[in-house]
N, C-alpha and C. Protein backbone atom coordinates (compact mmCIF):
# COMPACT_ATOMS: atom_id res chain seq x y z
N UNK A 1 -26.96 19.32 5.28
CA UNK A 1 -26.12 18.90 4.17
C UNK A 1 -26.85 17.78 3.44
N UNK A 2 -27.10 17.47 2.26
CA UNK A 2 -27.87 16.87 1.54
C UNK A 2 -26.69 15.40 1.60
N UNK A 3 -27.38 14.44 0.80
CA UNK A 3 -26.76 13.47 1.25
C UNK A 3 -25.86 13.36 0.12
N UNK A 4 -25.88 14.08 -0.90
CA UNK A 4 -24.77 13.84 -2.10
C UNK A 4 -23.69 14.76 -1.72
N UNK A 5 -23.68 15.81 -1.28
CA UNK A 5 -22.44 15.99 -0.15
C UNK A 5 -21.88 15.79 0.79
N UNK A 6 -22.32 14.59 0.93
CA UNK A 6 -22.38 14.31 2.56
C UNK A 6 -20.90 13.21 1.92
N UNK A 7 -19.89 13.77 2.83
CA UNK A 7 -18.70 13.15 2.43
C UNK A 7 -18.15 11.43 2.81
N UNK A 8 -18.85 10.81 3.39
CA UNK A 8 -19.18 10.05 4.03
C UNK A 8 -20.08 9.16 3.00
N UNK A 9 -20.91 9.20 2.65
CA UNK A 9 -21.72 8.80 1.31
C UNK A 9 -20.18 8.40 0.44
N UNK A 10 -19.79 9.46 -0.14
CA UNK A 10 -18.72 9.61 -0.97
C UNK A 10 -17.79 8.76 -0.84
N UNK A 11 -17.05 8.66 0.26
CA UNK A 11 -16.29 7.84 1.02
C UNK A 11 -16.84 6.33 1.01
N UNK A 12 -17.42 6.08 1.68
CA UNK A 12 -18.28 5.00 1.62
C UNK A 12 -18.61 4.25 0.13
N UNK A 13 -19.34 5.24 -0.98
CA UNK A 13 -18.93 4.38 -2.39
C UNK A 13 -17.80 4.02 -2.82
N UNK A 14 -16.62 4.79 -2.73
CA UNK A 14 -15.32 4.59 -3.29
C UNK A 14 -14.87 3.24 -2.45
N UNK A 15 -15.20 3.48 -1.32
CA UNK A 15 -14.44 2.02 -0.46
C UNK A 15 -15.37 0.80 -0.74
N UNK A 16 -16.25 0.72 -0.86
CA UNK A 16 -16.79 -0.54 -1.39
C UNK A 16 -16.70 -1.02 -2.32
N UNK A 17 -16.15 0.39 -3.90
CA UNK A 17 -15.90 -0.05 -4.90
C UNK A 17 -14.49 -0.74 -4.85
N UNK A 18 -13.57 0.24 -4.09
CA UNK A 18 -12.33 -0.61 -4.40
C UNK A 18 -11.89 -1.77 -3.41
N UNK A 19 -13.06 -2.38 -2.41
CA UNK A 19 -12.92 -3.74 -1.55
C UNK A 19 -13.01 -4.50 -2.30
N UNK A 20 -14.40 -4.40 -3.25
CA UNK A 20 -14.97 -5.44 -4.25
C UNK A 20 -13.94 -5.85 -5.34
N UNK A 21 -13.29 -4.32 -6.00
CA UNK A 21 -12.36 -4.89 -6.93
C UNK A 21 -11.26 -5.66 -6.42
N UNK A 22 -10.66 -5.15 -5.31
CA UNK A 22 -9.47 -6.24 -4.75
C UNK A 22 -9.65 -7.19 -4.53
N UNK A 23 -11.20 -7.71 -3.89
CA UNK A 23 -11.49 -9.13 -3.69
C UNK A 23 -11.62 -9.67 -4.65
N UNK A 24 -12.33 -9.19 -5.93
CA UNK A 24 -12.53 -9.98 -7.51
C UNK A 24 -11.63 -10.19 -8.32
N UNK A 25 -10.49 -9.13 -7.93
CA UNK A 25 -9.69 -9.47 -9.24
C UNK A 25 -8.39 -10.15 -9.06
N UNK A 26 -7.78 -10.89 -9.82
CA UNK A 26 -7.03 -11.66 -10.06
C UNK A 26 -7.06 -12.92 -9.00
N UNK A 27 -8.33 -13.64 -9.45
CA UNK A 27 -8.75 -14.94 -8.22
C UNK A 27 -8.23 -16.03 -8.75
N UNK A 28 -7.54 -16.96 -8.23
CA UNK A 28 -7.37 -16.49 -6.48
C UNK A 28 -6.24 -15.97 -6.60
N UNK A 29 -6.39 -15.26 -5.63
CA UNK A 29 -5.26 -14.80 -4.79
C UNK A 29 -4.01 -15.04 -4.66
N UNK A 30 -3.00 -14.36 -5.29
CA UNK A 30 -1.23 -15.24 -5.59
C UNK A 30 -0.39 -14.70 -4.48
N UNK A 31 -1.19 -13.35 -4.20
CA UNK A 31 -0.74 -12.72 -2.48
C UNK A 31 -1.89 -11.98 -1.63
N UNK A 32 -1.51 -11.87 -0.64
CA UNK A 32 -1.96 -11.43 0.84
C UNK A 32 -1.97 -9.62 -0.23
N UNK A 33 -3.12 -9.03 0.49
CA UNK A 33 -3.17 -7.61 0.90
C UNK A 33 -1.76 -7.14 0.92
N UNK A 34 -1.21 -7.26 2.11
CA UNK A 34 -0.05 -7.16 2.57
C UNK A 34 1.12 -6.98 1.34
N UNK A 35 1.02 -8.26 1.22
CA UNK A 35 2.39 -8.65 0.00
C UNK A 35 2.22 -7.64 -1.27
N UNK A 36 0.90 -7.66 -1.42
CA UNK A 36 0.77 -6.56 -2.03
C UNK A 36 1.07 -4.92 -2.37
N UNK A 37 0.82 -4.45 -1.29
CA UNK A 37 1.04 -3.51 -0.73
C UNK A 37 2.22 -2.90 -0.35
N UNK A 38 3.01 -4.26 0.29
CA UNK A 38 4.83 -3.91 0.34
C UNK A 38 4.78 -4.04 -1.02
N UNK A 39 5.11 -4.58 -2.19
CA UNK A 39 5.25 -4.05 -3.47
C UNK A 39 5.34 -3.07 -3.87
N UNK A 40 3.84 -2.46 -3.73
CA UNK A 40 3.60 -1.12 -4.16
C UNK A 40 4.57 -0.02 -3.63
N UNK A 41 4.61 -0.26 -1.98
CA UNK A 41 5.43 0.89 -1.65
C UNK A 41 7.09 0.51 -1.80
N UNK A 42 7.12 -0.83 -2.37
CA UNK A 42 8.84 -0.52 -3.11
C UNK A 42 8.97 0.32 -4.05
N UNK A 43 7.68 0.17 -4.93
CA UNK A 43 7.48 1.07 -5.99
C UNK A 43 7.63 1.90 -5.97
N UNK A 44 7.50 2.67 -5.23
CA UNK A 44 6.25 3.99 -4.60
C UNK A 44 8.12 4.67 -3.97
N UNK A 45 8.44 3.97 -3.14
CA UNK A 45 9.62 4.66 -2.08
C UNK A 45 10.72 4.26 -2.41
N UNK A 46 10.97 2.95 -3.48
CA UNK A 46 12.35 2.61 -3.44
C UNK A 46 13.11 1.50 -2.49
N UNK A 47 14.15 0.87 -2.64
CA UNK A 47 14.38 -0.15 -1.56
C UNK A 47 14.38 0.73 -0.37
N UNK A 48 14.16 -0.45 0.88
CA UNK A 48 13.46 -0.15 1.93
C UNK A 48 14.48 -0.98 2.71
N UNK A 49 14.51 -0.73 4.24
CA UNK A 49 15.05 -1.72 4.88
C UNK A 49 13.78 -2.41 5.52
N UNK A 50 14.06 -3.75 6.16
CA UNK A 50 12.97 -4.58 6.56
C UNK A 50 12.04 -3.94 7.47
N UNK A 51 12.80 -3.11 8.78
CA UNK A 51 12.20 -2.63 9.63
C UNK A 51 11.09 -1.24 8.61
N UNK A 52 11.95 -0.89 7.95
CA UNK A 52 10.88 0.51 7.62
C UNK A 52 9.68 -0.33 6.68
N UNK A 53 9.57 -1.64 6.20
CA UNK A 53 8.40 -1.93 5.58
C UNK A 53 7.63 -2.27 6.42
N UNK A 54 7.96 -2.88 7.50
CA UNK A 54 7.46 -3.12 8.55
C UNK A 54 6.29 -1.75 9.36
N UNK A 55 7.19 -1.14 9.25
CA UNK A 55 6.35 0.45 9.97
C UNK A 55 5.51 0.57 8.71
N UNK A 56 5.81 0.95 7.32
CA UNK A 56 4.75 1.07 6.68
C UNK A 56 3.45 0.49 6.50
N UNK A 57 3.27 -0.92 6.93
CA UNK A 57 2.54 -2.17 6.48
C UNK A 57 1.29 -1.98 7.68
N UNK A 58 2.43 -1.89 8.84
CA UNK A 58 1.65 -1.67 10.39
C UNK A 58 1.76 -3.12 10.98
N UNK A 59 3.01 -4.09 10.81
CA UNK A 59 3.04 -5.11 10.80
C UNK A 59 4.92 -5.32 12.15
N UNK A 60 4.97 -6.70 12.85
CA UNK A 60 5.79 -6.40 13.46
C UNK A 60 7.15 -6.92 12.29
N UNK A 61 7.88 -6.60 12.89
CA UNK A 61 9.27 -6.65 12.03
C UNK A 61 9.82 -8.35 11.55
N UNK A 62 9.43 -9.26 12.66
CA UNK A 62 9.28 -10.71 12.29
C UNK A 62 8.11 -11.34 11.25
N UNK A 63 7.55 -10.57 11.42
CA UNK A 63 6.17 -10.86 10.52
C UNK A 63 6.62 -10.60 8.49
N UNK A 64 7.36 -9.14 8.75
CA UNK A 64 7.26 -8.55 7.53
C UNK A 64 8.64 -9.89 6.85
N UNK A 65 9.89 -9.74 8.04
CA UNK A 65 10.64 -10.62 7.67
C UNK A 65 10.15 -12.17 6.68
N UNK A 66 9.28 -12.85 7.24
CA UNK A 66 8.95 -13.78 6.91
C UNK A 66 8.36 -13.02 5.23
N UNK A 67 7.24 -12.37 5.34
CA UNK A 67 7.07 -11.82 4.00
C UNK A 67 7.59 -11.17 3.17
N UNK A 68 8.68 -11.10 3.30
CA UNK A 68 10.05 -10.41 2.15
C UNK A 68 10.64 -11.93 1.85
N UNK A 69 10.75 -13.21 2.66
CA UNK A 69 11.39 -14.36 2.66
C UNK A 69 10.51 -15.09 1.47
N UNK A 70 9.07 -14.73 1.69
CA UNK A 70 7.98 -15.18 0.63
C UNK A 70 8.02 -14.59 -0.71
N UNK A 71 8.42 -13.54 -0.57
CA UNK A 71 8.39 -12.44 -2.07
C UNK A 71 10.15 -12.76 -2.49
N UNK A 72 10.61 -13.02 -1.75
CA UNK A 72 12.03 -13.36 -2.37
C UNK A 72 12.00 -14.77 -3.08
N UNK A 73 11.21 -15.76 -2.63
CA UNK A 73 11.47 -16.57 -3.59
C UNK A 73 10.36 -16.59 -4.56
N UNK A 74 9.21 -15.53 -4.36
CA UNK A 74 8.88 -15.94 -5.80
C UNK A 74 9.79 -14.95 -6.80
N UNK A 75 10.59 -14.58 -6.12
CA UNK A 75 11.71 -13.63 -7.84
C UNK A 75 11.09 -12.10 -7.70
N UNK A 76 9.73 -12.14 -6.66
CA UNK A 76 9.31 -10.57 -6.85
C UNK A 76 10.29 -9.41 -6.30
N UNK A 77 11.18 -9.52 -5.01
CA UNK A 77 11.74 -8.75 -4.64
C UNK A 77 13.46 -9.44 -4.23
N UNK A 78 14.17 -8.39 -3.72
CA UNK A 78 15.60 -8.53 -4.05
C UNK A 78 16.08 -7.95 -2.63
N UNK A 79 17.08 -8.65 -2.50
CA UNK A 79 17.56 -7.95 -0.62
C UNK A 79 19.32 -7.72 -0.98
N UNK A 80 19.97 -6.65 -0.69
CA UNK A 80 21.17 -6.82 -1.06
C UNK A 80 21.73 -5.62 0.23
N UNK A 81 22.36 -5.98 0.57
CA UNK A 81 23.40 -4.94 1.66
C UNK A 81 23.15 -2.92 1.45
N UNK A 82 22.64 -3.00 2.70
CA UNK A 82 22.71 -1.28 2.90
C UNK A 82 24.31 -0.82 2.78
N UNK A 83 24.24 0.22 1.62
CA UNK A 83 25.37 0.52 1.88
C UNK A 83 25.78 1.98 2.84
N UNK A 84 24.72 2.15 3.34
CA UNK A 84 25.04 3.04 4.46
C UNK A 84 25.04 2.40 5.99
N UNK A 85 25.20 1.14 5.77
CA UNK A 85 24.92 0.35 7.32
C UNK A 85 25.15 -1.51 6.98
N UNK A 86 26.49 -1.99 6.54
CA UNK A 86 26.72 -3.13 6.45
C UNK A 86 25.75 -4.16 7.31
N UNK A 87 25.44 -3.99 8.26
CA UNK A 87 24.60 -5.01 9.01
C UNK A 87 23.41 -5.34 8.55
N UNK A 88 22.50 -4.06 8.14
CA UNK A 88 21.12 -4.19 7.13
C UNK A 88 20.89 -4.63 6.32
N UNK A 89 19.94 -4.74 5.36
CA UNK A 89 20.14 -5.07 4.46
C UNK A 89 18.61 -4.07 3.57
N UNK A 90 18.18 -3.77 2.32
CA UNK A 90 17.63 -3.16 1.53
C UNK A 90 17.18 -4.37 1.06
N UNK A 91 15.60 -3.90 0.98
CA UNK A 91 14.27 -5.07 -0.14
C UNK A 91 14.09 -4.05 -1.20
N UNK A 92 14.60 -4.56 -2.77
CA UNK A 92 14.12 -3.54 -3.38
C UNK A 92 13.05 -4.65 -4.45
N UNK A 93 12.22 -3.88 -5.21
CA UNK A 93 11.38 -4.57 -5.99
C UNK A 93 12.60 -5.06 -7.00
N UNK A 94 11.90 -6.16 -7.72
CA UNK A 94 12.58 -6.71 -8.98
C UNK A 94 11.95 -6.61 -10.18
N UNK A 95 12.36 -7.23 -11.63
CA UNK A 95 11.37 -6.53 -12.58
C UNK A 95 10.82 -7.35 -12.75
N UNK A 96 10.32 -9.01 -11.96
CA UNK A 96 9.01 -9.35 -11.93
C UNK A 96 8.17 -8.99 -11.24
N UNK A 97 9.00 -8.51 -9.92
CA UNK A 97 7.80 -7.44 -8.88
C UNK A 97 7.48 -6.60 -9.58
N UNK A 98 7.81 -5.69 -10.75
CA UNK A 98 7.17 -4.85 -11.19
C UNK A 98 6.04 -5.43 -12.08
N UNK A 99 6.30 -6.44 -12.88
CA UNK A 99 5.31 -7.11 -14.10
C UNK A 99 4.11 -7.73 -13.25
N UNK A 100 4.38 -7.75 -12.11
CA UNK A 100 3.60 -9.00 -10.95
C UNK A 100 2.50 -7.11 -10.96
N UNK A 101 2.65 -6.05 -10.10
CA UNK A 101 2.15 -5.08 -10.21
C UNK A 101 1.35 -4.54 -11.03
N UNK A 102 2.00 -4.39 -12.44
CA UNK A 102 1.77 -3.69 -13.45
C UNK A 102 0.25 -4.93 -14.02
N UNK A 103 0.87 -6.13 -13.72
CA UNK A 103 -0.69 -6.57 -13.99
C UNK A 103 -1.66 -7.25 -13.16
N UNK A 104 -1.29 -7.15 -12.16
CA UNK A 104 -2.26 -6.88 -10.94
C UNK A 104 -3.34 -5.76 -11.39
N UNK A 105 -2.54 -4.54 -11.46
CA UNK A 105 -3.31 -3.32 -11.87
C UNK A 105 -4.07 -3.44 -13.08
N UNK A 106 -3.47 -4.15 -14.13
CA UNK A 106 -4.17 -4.14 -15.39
C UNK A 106 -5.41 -5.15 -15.55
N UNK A 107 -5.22 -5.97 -14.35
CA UNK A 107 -6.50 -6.79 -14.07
C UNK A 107 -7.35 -5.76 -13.53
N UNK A 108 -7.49 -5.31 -12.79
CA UNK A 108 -8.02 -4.28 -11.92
C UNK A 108 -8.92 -3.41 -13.23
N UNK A 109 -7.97 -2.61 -13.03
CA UNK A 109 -8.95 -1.99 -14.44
C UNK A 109 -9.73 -2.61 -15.36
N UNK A 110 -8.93 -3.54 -16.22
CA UNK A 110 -9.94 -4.49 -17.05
C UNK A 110 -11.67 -4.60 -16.43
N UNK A 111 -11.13 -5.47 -14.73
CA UNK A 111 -12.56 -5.50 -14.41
C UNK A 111 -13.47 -4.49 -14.48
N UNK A 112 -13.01 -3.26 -13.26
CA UNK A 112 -13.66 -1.74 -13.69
C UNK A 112 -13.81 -1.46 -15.07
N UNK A 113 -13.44 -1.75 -16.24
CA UNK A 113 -13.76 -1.15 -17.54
C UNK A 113 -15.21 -2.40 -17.65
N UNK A 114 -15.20 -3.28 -17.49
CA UNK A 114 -16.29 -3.94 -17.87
C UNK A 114 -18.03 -3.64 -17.08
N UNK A 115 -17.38 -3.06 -15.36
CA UNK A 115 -18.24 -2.86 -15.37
C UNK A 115 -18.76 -0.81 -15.54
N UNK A 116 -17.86 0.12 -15.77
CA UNK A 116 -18.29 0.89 -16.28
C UNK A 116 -18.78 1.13 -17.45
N UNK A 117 -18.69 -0.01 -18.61
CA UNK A 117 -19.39 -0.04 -19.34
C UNK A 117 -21.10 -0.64 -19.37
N UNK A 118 -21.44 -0.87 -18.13
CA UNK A 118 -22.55 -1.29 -18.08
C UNK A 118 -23.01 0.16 -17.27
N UNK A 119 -22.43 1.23 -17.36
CA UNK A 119 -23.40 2.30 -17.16
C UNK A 119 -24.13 3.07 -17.92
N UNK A 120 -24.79 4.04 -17.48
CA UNK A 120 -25.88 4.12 -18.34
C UNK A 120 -24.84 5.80 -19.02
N UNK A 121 -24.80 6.54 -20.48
CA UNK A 121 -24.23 7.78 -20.60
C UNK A 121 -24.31 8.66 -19.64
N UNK A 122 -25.44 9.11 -19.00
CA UNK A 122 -24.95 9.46 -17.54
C UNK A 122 -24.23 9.48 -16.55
N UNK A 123 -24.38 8.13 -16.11
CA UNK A 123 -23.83 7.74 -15.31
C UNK A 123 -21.78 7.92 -15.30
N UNK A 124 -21.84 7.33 -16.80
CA UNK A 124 -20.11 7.05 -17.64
C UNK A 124 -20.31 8.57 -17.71
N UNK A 125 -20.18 9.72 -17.93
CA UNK A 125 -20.35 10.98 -17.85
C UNK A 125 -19.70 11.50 -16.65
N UNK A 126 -20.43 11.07 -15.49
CA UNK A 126 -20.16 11.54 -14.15
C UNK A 126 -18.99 10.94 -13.81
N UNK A 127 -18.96 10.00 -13.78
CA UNK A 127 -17.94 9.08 -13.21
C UNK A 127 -16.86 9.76 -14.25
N UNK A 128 -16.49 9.88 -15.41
CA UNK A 128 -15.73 10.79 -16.18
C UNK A 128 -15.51 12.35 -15.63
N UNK A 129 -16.41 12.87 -15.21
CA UNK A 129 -16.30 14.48 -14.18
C UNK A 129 -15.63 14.04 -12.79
N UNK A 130 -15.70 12.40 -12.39
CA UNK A 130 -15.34 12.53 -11.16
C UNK A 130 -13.54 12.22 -11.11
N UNK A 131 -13.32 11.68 -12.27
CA UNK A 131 -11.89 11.13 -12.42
C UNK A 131 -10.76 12.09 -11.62
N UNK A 132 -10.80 13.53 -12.35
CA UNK A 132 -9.99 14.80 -11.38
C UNK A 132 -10.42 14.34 -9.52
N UNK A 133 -10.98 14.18 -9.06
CA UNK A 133 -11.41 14.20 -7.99
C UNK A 133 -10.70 12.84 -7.27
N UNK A 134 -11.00 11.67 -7.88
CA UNK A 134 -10.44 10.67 -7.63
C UNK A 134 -9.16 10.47 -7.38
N UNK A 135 -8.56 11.50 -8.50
CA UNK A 135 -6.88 11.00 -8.60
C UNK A 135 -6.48 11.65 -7.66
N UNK A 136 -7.10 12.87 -7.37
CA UNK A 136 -6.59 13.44 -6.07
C UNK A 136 -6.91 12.87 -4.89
N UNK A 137 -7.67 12.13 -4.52
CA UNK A 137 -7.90 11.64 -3.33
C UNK A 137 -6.53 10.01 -3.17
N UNK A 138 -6.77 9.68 -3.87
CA UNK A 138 -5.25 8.96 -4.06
C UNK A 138 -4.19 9.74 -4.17
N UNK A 139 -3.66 10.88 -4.34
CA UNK A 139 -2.88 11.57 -3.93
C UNK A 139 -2.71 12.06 -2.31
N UNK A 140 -3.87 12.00 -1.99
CA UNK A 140 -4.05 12.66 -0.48
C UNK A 140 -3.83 11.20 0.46
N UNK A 141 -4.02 10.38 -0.38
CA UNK A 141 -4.04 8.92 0.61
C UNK A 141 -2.47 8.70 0.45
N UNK A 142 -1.64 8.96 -0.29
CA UNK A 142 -0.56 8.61 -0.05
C UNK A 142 0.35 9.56 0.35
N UNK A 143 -0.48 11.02 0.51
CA UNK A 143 0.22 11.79 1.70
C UNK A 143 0.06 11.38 3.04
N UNK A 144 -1.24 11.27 2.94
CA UNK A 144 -1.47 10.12 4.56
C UNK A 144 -0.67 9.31 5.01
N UNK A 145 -0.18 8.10 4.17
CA UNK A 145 0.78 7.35 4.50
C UNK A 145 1.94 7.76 4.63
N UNK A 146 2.78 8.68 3.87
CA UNK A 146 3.86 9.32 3.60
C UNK A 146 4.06 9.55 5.50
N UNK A 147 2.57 10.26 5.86
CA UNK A 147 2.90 11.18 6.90
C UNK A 147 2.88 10.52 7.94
N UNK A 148 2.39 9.54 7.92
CA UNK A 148 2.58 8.66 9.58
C UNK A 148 3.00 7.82 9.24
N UNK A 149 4.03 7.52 8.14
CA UNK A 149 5.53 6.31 7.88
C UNK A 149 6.58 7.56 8.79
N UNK A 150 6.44 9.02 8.45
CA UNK A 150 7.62 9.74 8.90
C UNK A 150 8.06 9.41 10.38
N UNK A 151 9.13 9.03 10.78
CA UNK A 151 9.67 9.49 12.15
C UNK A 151 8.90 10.54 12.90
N UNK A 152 8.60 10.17 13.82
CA UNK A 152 8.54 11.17 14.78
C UNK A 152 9.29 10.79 16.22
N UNK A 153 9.90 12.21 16.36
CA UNK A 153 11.01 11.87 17.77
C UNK A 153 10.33 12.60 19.13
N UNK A 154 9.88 11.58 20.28
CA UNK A 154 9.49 11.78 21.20
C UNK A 154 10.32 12.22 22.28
N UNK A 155 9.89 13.44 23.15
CA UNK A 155 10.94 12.98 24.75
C UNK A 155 9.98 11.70 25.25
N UNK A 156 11.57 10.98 25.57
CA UNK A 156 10.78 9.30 26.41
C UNK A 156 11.72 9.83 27.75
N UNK A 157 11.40 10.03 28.69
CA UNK A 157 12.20 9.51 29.82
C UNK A 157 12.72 9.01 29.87
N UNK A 158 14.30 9.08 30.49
CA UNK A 158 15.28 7.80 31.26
C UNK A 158 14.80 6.72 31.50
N UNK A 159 15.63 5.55 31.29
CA UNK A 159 14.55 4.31 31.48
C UNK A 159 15.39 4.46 33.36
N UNK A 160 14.65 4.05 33.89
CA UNK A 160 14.84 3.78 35.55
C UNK A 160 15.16 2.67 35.87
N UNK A 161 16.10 2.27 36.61
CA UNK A 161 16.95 0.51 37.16
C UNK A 161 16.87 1.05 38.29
N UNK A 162 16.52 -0.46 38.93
CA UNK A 162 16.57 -0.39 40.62
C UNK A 162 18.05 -0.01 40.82
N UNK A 163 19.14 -0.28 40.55
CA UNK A 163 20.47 0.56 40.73
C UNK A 163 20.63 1.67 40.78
N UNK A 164 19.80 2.38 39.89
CA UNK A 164 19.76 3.89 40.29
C UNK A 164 18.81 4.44 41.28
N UNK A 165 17.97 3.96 41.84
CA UNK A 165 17.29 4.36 42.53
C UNK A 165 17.64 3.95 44.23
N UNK A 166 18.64 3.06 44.19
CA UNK A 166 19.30 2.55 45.62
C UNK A 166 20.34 3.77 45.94
């Protein structure tokens, strides 16, 4: 397999391109990866309860707590009563979490537009043939996530107490 198919190559450019842009753009830093990210997937899924951002993030449930406590007071997100479960409660984005997003992203690009303009017509060519390709692989990445956020229901065994076993 030549090395321009070599998917791995492929892989490998895209992830360095988009480490670099997350680390460059919008410096410094007004949130964590993280904080980020729960955003997006308010976006993305809709209010959430704490525990399920938690599973999405890959983070423990005290952890995420504290970071919904952080995004709540900057005005980005909103917590108001499950109404399928009074005890819960739902994080949904707010519409500065969305403006906080929307130009997060528009930084993002900006940078990428500056430096795809330092390519050569070739280059801006390809990278233009590769766009279809791209958007789908961000499609496939957020089937990924989709698919191991889902429930899955295990047989667990009985838990065992020395009472039952006397």
């Amino acid at each position: 397999m030549s090395t321009e198919r070599d998917p791995r190559t492929s892989a490998e450019a895209v992830y360095w391109l988009s480490a670099a842009v997350i680390r460059y753009t919008a410096q410094p830093r007004q949130l964590s990866l993280t904080g980020v990210s729960t955003l997006a997937a308010l976006e993305r899924r809709g209010p959430q309860r704490i525990s399920e951002l938690a599973g999405l993030q890959g983070v423990a449930q005290p952890s995420m707590t504290v970071l919904v406590g952080s995004l709540e007071q900057a005005g980005l997100v909103a917590r108001r009563p499950d109404p399928s479960d009074g005890r819960a409660v739902l994080v949904s984005l707010t519409e500065r979490g969305e403006g906080f997003l929307a130009e997060r992203r528009r930084a993002g690009a900006e940078r990428l537009s500056e430096l795809v303009a330092k390519l050569s017509d070739t280059e801006a060519d390809a990278l233009a043939a590769a766009v279809p390709a791209l958007l789908r692989l961000r499609e496939l990445q957020e089937e990924a996530m989709e698919a191991a956020t889902t429930p899955v229901l295990k047989n667990v065994a009985p838990k065992v107490t020395r009472k039952a076993l006397s």
